[in-house]
PDB file of N, CA and C in Angstrom:
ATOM      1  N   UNK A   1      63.484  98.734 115.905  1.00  0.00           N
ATOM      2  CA  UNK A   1      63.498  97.330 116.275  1.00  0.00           C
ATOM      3  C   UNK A   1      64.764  97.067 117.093  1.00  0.00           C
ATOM      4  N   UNK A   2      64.740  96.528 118.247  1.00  0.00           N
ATOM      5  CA  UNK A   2      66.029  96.638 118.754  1.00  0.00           C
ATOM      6  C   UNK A   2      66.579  94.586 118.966  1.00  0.00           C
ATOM      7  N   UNK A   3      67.693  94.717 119.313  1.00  0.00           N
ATOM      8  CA  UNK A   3      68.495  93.241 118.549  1.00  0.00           C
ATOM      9  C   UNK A   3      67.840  92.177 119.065  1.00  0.00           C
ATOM     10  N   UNK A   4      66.680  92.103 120.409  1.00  0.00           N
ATOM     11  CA  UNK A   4      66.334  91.150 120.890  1.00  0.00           C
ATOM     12  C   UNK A   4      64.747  90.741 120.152  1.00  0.00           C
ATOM     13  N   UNK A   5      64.255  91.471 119.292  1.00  0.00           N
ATOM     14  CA  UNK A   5      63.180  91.582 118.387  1.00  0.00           C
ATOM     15  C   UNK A   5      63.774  90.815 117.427  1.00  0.00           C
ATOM     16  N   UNK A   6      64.748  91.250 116.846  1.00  0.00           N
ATOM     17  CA  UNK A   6      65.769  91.168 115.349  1.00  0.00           C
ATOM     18  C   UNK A   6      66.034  89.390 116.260  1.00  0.00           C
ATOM     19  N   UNK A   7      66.683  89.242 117.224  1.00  0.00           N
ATOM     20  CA  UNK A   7      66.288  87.897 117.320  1.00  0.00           C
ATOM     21  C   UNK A   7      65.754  86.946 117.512  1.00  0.00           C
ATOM     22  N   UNK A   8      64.403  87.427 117.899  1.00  0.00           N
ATOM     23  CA  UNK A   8      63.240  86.360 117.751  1.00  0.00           C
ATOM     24  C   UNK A   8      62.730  86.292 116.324  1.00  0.00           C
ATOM     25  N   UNK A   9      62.993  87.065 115.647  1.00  0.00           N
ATOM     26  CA  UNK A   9      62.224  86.516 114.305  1.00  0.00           C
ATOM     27  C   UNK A   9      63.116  85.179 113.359  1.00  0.00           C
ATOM     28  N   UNK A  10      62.102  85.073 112.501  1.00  0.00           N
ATOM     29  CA  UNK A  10      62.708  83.387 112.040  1.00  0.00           C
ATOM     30  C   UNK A  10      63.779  83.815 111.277  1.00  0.00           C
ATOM     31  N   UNK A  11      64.236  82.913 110.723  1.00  0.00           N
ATOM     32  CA  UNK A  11      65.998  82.549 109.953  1.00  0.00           C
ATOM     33  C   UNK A  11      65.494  83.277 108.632  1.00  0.00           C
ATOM     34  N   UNK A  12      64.444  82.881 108.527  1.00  0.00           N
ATOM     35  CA  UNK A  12      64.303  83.877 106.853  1.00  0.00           C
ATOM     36  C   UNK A  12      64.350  84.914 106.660  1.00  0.00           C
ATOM     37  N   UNK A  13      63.131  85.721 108.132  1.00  0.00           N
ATOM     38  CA  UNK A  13      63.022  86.983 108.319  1.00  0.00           C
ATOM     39  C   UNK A  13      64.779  87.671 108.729  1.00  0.00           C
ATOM     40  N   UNK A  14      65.419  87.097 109.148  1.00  0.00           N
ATOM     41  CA  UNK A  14      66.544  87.644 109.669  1.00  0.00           C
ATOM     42  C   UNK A  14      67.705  87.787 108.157  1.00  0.00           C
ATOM     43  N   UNK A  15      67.523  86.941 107.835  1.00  0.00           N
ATOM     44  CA  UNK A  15      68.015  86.886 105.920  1.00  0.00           C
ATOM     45  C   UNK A  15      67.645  88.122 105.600  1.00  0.00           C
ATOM     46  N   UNK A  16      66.448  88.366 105.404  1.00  0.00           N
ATOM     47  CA  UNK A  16      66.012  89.506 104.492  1.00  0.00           C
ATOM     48  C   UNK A  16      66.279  90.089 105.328  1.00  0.00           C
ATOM     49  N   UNK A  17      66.100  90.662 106.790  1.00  0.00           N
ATOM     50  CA  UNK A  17      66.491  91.647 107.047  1.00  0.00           C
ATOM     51  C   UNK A  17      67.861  92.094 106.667  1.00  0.00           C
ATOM     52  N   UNK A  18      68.680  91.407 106.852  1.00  0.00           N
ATOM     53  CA  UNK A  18      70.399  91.349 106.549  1.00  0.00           C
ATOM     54  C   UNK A  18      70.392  92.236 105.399  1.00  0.00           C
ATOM     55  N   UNK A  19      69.840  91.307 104.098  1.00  0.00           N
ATOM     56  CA  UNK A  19      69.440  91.598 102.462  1.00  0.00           C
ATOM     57  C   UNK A  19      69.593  92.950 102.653  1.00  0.00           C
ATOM     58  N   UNK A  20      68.748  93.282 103.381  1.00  0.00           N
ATOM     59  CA  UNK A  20      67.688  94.966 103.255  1.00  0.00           C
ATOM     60  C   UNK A  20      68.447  95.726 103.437  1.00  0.00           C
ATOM     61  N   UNK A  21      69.511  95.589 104.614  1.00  0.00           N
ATOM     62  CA  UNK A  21      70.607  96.542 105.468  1.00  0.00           C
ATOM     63  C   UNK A  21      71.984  96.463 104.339  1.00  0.00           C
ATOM     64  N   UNK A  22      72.021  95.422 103.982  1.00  0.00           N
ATOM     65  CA  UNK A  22      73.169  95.129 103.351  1.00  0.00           C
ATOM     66  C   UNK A  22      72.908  95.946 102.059  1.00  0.00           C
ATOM     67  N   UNK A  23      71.725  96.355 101.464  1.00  0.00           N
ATOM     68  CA  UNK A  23      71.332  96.966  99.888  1.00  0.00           C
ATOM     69  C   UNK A  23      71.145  98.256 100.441  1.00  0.00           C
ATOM     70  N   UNK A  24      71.261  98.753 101.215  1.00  0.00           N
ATOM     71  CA  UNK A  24      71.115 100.321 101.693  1.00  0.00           C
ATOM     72  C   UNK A  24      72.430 100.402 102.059  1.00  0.00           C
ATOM     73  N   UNK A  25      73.381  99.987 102.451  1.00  0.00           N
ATOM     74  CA  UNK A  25      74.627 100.194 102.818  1.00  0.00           C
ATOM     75  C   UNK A  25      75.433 100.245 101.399  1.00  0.00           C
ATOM     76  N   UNK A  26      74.962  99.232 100.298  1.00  0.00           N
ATOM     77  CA  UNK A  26      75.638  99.323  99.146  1.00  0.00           C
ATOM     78  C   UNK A  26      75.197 100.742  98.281  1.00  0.00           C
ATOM     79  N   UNK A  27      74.416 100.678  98.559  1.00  0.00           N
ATOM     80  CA  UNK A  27      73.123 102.243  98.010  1.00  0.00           C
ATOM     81  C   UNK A  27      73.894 103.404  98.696  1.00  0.00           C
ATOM     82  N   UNK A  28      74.407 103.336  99.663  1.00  0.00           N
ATOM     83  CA  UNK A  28      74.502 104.537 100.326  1.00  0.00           C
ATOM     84  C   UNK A  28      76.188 105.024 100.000  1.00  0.00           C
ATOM     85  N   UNK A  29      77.293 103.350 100.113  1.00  0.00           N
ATOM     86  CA  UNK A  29      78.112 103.829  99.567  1.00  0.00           C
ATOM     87  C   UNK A  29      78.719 103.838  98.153  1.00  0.00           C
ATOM     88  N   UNK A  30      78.329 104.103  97.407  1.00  0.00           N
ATOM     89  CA  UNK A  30      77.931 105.031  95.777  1.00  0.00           C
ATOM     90  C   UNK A  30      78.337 106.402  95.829  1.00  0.00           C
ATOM     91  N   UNK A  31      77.686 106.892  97.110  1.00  0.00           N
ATOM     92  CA  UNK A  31      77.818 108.558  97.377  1.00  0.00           C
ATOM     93  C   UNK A  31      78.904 108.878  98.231  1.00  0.00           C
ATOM     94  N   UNK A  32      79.764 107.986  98.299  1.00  0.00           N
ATOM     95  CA  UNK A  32      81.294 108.077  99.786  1.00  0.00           C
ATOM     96  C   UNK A  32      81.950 109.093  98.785  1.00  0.00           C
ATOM     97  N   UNK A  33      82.755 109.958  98.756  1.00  0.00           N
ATOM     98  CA  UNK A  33      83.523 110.371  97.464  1.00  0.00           C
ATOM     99  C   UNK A  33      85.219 109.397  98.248  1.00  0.00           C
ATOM    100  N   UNK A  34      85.951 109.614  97.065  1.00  0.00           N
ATOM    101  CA  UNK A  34      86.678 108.888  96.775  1.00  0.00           C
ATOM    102  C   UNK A  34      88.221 110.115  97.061  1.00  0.00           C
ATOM    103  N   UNK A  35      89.472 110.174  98.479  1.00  0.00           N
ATOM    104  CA  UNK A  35      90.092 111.476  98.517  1.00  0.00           C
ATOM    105  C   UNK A  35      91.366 111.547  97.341  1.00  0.00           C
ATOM    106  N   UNK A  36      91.584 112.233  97.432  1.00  0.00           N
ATOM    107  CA  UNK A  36      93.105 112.148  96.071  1.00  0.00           C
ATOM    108  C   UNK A  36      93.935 111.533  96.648  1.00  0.00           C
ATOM    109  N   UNK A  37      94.443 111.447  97.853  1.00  0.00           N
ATOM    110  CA  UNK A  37      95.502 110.572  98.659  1.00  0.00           C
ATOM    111  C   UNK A  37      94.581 109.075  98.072  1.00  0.00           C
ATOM    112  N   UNK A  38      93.290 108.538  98.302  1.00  0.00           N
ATOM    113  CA  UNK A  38      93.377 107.826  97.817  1.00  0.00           C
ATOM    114  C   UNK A  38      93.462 107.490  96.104  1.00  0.00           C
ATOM    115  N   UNK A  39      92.942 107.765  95.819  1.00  0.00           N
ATOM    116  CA  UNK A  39      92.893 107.619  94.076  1.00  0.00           C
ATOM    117  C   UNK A  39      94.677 108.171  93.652  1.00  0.00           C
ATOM    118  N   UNK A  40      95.462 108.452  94.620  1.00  0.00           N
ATOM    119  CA  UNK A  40      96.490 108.758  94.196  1.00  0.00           C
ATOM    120  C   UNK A  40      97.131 107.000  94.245  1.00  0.00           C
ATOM    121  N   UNK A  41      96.889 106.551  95.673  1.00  0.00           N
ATOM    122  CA  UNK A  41      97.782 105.061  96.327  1.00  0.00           C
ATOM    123  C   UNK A  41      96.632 103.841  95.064  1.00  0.00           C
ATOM    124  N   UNK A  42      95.556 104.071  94.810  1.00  0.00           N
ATOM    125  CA  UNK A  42      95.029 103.327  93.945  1.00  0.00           C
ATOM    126  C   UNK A  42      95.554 103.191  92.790  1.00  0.00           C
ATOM    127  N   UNK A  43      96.510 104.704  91.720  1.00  0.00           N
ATOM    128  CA  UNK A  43      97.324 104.532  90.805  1.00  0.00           C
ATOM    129  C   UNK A  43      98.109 103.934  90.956  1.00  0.00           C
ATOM    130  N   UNK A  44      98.826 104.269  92.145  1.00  0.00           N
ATOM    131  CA  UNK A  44     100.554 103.627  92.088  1.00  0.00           C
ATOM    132  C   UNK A  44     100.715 102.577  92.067  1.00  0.00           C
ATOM    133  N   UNK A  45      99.543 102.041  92.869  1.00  0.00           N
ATOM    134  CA  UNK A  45      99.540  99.864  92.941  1.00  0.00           C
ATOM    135  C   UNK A  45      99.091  99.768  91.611  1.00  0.00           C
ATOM    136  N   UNK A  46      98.220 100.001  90.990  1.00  0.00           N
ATOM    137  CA  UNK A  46      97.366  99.689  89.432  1.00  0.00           C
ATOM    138  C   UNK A  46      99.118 100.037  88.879  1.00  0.00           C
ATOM    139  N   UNK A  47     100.114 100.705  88.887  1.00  0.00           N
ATOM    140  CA  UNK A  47     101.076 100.750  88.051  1.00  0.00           C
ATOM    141  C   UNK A  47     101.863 100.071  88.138  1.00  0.00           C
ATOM    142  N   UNK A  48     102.273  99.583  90.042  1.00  0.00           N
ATOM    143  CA  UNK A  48     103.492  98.625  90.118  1.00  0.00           C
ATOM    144  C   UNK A  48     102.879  97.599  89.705  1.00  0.00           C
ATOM    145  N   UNK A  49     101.336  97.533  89.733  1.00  0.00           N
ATOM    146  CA  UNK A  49     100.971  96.121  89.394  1.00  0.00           C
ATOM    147  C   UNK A  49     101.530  95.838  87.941  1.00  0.00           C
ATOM    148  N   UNK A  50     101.187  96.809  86.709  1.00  0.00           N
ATOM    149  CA  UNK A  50     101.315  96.414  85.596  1.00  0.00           C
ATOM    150  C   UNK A  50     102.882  96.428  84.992  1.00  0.00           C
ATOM    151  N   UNK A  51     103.681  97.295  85.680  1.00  0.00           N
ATOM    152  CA  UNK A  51     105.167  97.435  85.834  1.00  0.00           C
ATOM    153  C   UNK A  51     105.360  95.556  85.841  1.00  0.00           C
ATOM    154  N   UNK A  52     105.176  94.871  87.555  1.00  0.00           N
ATOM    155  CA  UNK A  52     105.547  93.847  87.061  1.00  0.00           C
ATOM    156  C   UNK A  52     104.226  92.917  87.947  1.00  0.00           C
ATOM    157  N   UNK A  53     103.597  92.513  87.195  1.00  0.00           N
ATOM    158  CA  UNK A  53     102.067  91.477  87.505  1.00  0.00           C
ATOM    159  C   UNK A  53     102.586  90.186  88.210  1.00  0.00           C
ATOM    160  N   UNK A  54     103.346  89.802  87.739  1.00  0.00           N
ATOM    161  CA  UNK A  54     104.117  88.618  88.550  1.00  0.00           C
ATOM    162  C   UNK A  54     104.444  88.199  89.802  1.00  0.00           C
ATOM    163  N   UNK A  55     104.709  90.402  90.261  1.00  0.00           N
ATOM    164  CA  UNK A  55     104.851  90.140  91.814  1.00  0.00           C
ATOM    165  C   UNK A  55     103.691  90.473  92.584  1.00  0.00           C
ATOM    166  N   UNK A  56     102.692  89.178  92.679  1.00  0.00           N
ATOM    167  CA  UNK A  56     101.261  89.827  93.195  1.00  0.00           C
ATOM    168  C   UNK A  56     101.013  88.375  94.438  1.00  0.00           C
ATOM    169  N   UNK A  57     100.477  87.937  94.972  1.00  0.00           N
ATOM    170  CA  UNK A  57     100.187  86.754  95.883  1.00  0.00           C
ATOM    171  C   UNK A  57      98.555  87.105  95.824  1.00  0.00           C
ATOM    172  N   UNK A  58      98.515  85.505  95.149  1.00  0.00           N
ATOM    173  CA  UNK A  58      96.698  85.685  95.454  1.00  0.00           C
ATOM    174  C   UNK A  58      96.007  85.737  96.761  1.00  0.00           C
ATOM    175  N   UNK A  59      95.290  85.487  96.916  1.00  0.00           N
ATOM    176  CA  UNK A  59      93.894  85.581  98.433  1.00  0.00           C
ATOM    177  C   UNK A  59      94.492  84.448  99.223  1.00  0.00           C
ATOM    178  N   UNK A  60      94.443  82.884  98.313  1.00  0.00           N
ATOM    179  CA  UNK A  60      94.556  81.900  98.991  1.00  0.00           C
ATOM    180  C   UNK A  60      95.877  82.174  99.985  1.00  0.00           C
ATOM    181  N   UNK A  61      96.789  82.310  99.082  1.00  0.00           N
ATOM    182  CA  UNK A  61      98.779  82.689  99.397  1.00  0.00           C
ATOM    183  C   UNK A  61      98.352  83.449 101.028  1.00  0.00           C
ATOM    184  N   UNK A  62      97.540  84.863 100.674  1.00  0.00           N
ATOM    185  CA  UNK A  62      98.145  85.977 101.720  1.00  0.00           C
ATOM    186  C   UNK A  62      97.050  85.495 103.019  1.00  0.00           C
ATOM    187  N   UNK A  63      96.463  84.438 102.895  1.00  0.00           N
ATOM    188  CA  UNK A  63      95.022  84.507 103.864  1.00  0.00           C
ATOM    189  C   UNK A  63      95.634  82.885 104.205  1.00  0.00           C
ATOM    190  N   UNK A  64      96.330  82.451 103.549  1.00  0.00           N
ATOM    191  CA  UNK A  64      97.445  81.170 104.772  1.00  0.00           C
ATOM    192  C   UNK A  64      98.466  81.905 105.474  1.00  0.00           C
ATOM    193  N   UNK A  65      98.935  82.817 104.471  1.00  0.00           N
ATOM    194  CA  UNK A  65     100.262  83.385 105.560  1.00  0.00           C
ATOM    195  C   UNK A  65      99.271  83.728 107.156  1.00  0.00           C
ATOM    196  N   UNK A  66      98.569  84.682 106.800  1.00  0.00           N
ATOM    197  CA  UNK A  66      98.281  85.257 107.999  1.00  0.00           C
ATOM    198  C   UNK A  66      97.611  84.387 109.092  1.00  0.00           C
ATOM    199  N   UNK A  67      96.755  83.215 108.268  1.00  0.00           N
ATOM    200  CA  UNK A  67      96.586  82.181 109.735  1.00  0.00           C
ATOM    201  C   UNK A  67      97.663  81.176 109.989  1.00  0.00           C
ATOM    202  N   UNK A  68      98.995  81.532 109.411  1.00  0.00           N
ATOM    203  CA  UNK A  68      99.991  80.590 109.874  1.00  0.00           C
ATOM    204  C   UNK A  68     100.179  81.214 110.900  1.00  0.00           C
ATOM    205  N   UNK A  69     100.310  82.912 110.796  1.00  0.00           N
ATOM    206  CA  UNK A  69     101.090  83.937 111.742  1.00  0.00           C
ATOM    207  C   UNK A  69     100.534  83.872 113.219  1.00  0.00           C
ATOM    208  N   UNK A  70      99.305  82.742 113.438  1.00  0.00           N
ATOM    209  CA  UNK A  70      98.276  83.211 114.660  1.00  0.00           C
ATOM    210  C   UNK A  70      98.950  81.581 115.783  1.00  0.00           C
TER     211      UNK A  70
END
């Protein structure tokens, strides 16, 4: 189906299509493996986190900084 098909169909059909792509992409990454460099940098934050939790900035905090920065 190529994108000018994908955009003639209606708002619903284009939903589910989304749905469909979006549940095979979640399906598919399940099977990514995971490298030791990462699962290594995934410990160290999970530790400074619990070391000290306090120093963390939520979503709202770090997602104003960055559209102040623009």
């Amino acid at each position: 189906m190529s994108i000018q098909q994908i955009l003639k169909l209606s708002l619903s059909e284009r939903i589910l299509l989304v749905e469909t792509i979006w549940d095979s992409v979640e399906a598919d990454s399940k099977h990514i493996p995971v490298t030791e460099e990462q699962m290594r940098t995934v410990e160290k934050r999970l530790a400074e986190y619990k070391k000290n939790p306090t120093k963390v900035k939520n979503w709202d905090k770090v997602k104003r900084d960055l559209l102040a920065k623009k």
